[in-house]
C-alpha atoms as a PDB file:
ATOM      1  CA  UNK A   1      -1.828   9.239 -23.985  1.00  0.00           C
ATOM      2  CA  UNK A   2      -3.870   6.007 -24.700  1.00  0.00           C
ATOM      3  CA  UNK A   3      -3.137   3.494 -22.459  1.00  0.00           C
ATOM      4  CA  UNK A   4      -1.982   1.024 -25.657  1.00  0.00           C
ATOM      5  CA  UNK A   5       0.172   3.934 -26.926  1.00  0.00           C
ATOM      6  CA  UNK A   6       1.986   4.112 -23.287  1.00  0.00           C
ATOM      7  CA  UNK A   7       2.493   0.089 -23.395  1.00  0.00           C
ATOM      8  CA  UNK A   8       4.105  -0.188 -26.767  1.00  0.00           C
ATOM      9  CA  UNK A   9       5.933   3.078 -25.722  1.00  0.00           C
ATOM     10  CA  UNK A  10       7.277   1.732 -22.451  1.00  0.00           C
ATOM     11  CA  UNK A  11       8.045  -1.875 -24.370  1.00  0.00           C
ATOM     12  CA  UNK A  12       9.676   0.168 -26.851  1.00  0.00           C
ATOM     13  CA  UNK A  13      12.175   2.312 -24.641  1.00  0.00           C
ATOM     14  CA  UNK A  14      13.176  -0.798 -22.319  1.00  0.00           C
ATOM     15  CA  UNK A  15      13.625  -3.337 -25.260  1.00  0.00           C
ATOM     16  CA  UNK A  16      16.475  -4.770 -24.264  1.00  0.00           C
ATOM     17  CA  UNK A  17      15.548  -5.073 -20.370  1.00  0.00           C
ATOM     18  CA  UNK A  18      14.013  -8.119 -18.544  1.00  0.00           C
ATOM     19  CA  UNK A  19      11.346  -8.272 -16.440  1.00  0.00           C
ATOM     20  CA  UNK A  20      13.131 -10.299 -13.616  1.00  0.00           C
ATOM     21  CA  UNK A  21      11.649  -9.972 -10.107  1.00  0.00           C
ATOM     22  CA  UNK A  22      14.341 -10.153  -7.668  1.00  0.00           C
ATOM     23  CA  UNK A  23      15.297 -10.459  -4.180  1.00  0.00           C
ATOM     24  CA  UNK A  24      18.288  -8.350  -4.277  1.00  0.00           C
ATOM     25  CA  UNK A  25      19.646  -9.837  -1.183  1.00  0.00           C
ATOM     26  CA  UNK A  26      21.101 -13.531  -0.457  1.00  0.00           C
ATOM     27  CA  UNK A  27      19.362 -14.914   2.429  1.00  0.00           C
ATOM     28  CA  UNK A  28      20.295 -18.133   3.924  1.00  0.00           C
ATOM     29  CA  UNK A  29      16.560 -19.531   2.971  1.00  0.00           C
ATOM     30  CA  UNK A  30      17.161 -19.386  -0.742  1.00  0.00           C
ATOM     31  CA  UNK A  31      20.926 -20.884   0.005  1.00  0.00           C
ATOM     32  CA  UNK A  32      19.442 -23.844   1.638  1.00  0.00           C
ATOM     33  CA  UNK A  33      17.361 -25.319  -1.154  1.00  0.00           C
ATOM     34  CA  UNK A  34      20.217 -25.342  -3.322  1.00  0.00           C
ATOM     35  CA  UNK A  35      23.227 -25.990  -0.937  1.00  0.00           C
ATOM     36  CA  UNK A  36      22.101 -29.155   0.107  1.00  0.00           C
ATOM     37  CA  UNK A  37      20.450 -32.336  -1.853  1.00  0.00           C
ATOM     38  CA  UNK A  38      16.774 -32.439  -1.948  1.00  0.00           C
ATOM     39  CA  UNK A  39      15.938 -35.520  -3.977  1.00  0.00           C
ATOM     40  CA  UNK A  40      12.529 -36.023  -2.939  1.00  0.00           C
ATOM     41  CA  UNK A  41      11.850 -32.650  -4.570  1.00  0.00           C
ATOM     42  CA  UNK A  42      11.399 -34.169  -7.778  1.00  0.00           C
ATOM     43  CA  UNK A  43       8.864 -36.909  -6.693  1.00  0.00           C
ATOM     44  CA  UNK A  44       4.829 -35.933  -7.562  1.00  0.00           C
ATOM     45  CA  UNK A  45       3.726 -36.189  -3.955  1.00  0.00           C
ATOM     46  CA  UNK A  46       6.566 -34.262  -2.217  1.00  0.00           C
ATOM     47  CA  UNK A  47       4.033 -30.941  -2.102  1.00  0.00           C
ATOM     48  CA  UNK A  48       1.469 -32.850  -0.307  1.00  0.00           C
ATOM     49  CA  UNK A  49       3.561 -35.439   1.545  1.00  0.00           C
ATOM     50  CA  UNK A  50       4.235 -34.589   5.311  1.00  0.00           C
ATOM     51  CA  UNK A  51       6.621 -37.695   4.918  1.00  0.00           C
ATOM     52  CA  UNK A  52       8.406 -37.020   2.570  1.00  0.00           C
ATOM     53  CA  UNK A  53       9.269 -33.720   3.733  1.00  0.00           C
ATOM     54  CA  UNK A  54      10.033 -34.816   6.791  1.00  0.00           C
ATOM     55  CA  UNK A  55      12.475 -37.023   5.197  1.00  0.00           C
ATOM     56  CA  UNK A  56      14.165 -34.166   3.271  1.00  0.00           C
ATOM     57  CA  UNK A  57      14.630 -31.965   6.528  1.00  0.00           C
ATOM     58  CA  UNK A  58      16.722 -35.248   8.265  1.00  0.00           C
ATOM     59  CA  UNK A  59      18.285 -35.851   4.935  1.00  0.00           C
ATOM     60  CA  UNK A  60      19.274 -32.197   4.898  1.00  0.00           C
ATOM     61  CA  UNK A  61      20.420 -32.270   8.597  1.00  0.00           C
ATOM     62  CA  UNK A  62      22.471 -35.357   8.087  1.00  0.00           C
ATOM     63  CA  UNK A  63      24.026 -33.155   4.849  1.00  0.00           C
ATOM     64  CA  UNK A  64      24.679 -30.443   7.557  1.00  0.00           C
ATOM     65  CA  UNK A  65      26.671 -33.104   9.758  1.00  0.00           C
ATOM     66  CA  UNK A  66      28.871 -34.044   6.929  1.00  0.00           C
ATOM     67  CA  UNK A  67      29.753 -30.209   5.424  1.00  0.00           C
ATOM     68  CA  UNK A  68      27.769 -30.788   2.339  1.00  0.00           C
ATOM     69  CA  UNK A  69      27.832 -27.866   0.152  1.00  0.00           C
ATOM     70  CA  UNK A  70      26.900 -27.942  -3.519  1.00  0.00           C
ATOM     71  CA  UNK A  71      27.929 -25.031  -3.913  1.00  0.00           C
ATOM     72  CA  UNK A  72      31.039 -24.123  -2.126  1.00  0.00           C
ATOM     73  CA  UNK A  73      33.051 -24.063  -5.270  1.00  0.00           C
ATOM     74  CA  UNK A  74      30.756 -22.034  -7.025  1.00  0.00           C
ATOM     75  CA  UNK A  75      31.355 -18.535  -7.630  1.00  0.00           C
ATOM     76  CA  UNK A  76      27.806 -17.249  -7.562  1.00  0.00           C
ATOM     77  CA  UNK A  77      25.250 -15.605  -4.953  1.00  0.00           C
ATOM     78  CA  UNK A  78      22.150 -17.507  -5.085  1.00  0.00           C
ATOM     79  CA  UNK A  79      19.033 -14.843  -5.568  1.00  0.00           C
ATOM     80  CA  UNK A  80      15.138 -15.425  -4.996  1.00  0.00           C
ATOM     81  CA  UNK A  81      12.610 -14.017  -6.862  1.00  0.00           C
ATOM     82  CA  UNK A  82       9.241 -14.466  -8.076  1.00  0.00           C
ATOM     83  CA  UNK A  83       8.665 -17.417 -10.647  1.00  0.00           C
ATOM     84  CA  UNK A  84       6.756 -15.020 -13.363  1.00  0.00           C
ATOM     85  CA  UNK A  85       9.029 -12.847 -15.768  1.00  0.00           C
ATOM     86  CA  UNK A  86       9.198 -11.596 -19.145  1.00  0.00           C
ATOM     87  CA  UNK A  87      13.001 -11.864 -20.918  1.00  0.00           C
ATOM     88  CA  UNK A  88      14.226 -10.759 -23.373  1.00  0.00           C
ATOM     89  CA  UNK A  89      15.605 -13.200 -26.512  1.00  0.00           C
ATOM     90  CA  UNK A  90      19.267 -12.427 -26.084  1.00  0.00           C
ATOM     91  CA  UNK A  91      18.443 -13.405 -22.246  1.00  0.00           C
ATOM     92  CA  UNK A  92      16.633 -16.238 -22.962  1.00  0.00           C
ATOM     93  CA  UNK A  93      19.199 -17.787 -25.507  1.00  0.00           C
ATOM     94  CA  UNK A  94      21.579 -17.596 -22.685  1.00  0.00           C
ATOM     95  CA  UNK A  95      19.753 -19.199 -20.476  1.00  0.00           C
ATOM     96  CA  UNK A  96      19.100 -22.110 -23.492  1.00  0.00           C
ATOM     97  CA  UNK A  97      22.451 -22.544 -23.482  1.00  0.00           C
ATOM     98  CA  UNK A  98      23.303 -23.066 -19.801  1.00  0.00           C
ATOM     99  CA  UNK A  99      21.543 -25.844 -19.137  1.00  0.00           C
ATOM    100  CA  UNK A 100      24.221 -28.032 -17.927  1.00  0.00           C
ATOM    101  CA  UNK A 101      25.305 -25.303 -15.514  1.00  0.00           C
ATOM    102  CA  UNK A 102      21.693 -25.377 -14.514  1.00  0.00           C
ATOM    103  CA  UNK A 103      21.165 -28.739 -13.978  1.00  0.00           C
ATOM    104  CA  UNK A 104      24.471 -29.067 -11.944  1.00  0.00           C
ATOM    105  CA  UNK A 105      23.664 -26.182  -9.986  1.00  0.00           C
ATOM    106  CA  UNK A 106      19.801 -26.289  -9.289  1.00  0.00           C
ATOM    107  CA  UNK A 107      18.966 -30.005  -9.937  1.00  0.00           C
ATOM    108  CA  UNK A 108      17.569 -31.386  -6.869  1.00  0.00           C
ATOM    109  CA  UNK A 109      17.003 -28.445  -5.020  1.00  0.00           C
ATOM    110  CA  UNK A 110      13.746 -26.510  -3.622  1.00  0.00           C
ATOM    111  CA  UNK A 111      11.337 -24.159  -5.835  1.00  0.00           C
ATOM    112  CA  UNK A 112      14.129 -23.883  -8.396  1.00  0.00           C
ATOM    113  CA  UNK A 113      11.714 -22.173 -10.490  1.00  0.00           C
ATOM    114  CA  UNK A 114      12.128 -19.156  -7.893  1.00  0.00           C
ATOM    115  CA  UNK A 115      15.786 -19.226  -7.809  1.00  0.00           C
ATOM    116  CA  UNK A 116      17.248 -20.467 -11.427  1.00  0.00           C
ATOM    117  CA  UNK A 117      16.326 -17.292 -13.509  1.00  0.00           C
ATOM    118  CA  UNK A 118      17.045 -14.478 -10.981  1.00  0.00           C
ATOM    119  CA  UNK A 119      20.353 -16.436 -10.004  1.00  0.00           C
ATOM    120  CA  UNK A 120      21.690 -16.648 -13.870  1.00  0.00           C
ATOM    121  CA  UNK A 121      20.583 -12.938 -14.052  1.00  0.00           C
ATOM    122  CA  UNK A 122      22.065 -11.172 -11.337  1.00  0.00           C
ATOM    123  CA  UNK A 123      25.410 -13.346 -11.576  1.00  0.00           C
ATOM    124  CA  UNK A 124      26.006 -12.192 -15.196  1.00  0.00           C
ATOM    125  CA  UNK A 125      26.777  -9.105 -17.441  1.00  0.00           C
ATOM    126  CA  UNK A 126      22.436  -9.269 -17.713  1.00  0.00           C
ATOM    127  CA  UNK A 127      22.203  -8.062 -14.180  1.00  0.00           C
ATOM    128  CA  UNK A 128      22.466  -4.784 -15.847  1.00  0.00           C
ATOM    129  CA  UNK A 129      19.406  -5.335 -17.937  1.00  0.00           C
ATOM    130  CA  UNK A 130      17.291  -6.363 -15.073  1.00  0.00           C
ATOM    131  CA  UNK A 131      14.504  -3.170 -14.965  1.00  0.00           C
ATOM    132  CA  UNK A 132      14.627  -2.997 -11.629  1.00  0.00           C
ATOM    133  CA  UNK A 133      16.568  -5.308  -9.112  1.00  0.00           C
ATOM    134  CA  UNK A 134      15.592  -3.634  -5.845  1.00  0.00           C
ATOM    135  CA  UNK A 135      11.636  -4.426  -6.011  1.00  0.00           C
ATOM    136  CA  UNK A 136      10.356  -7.362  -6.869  1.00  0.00           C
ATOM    137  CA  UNK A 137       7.103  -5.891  -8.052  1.00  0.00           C
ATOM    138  CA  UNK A 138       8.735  -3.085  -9.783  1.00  0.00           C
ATOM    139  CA  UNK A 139      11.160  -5.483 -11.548  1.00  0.00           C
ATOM    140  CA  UNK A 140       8.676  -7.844 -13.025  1.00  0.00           C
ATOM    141  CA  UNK A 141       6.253  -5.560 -13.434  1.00  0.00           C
ATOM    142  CA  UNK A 142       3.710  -7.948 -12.397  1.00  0.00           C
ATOM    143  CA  UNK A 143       0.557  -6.725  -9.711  1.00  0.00           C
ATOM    144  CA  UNK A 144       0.394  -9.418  -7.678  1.00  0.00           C
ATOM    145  CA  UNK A 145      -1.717  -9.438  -4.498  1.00  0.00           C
ATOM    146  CA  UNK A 146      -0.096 -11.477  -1.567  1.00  0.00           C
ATOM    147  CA  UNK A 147      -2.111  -9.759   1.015  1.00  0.00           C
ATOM    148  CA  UNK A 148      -5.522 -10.812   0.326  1.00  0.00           C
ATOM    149  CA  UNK A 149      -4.419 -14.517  -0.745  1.00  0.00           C
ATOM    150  CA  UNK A 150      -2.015 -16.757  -1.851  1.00  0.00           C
ATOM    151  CA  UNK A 151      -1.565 -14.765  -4.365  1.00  0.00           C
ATOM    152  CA  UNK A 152      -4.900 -13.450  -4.685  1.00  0.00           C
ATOM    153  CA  UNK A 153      -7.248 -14.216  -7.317  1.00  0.00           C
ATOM    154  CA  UNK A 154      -8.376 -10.809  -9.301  1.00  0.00           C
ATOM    155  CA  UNK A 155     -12.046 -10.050  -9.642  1.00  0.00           C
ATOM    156  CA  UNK A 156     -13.301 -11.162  -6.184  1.00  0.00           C
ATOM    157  CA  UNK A 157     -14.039  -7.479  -5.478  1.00  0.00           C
ATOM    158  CA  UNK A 158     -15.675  -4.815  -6.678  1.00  0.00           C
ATOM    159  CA  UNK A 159     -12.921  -2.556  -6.742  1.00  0.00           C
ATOM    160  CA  UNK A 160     -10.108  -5.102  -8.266  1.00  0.00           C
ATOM    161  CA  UNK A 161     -11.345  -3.513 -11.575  1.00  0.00           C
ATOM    162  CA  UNK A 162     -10.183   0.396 -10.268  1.00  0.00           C
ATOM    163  CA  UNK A 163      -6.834  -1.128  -9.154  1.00  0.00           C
ATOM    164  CA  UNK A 164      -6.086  -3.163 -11.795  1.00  0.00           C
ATOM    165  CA  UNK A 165      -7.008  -0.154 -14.208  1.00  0.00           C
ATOM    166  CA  UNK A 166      -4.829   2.434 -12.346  1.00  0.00           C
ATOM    167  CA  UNK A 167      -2.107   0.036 -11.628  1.00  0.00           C
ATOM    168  CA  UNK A 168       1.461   1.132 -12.951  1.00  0.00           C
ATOM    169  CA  UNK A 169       2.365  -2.701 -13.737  1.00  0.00           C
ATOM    170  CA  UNK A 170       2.144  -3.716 -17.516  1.00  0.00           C
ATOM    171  CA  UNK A 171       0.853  -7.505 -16.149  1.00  0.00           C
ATOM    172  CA  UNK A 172      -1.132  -8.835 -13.439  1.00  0.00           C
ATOM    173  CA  UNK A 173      -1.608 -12.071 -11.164  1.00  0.00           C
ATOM    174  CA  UNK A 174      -3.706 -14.691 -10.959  1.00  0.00           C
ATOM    175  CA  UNK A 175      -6.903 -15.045 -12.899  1.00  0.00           C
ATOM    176  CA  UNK A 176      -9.373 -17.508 -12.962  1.00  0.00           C
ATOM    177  CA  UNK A 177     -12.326 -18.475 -15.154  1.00  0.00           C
ATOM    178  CA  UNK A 178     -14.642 -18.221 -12.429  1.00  0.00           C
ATOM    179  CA  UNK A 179     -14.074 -14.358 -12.666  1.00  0.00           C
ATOM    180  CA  UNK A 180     -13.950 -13.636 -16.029  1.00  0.00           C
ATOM    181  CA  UNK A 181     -15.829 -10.770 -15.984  1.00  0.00           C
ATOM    182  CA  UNK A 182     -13.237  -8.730 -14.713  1.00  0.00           C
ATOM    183  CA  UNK A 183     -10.540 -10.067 -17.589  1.00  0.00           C
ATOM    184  CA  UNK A 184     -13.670  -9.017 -20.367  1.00  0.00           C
ATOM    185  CA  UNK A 185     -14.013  -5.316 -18.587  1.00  0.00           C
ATOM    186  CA  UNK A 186     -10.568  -5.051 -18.586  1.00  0.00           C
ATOM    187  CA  UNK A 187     -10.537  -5.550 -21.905  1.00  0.00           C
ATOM    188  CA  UNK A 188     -13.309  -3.870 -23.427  1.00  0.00           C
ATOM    189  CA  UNK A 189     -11.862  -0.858 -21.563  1.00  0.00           C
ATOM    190  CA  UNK A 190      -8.938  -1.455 -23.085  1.00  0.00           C
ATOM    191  CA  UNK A 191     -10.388  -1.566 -26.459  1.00  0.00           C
ATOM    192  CA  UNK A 192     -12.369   1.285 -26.386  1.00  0.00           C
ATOM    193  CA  UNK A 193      -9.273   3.510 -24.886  1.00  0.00           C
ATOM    194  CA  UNK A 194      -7.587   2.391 -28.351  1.00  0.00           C
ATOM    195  CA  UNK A 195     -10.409   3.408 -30.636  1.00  0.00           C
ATOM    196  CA  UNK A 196     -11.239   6.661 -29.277  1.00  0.00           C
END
């Protein structure tokens, strides 16, 4: 089977799943970056700002002092994930139409981007659409390289272009212009596969 043929077939038999990478555990790291109030979160400079997180680690200790819990009266386990994913439109819609819930829920918290998606998901009837919610790989169906980097930029190496090609994942992660060639192979391969 052509490699095209076996994406549009695989697209085709898991239409209505998403592509959610999940943690399918809650661990108290994730609970922390909602639970408590991190308003600094939202300032430009908080990534690069020893101060600043500093401040947000005795702001969140004081919160600790004084039983704050943002979510104490919420009925929901609070999952981690990876930020990349692929949904489908009955998904998305729903997620369109939570936003207040959102905002209540993960407005001024930590790296909500990791948490906000795979939360909504696995706390709703769409848990059972997730493709898989046991590996985050697996589930998002994303190749993404934490070993060799931060993630890992593709192309680096010689043999990126063999794994990449007889990887089982539908997308990969991250890509810069500086290796380009190996996005051009890729696709040229790719091209001729679907023309022979």
């Amino acid at each position: 089977m052509k490699r095209a043929d076996y994406i549009y077939e695989f697209f085709e038999n898991n239409r209505s799943k998403n592509f959610i990478g999940i943690v399918p555990n809650e661990v108290y790291y994730s609970i922390r970056r909602v639970k408590y109030y991190h308003f600094f979160t939202s300032l430009n400079s908080y990534r690069s700002s020893k101060l600043l997180k500093g401040l947000d680690r005795l702001f969140e200790y004081f919160q600790r002092l004084f039983f704050v819990n943002r979510i104490k009266e919420k009925d929901i386990k609070i999952i981690d994930g990876w930020q990349w994913f692929s949904v489908n439109m009955r998904f998305a819609k729903y997620i369109l139409g939570n936003k207040s819930y959102i905002d209540n829920i993960f407005k001024y918290s930590i790296a909500s981007d990791e948490l906000v998606f795979q939360t909504l998901a696995y706390n709703s009837c769409f848990r059972e659409t997730l493709y898989d919610d046991t590996d985050l790989k697996n589930g998002s169906m994303r190749y993404i390289d934490w070993e060799r980097g931060r993630p890992y930029t593709w192309g680096q190496d010689e043999k990126d272009y063999e794994l990449l090609m007889k990887s089982p994942y539908m997308f990969a992660r991250k890509f810069d212009e500086k290796y380009i060639e190996i996005v051009n192979r890729i696709y040229d391969e790719l091209i001729r596969r679907n023309t022979e």
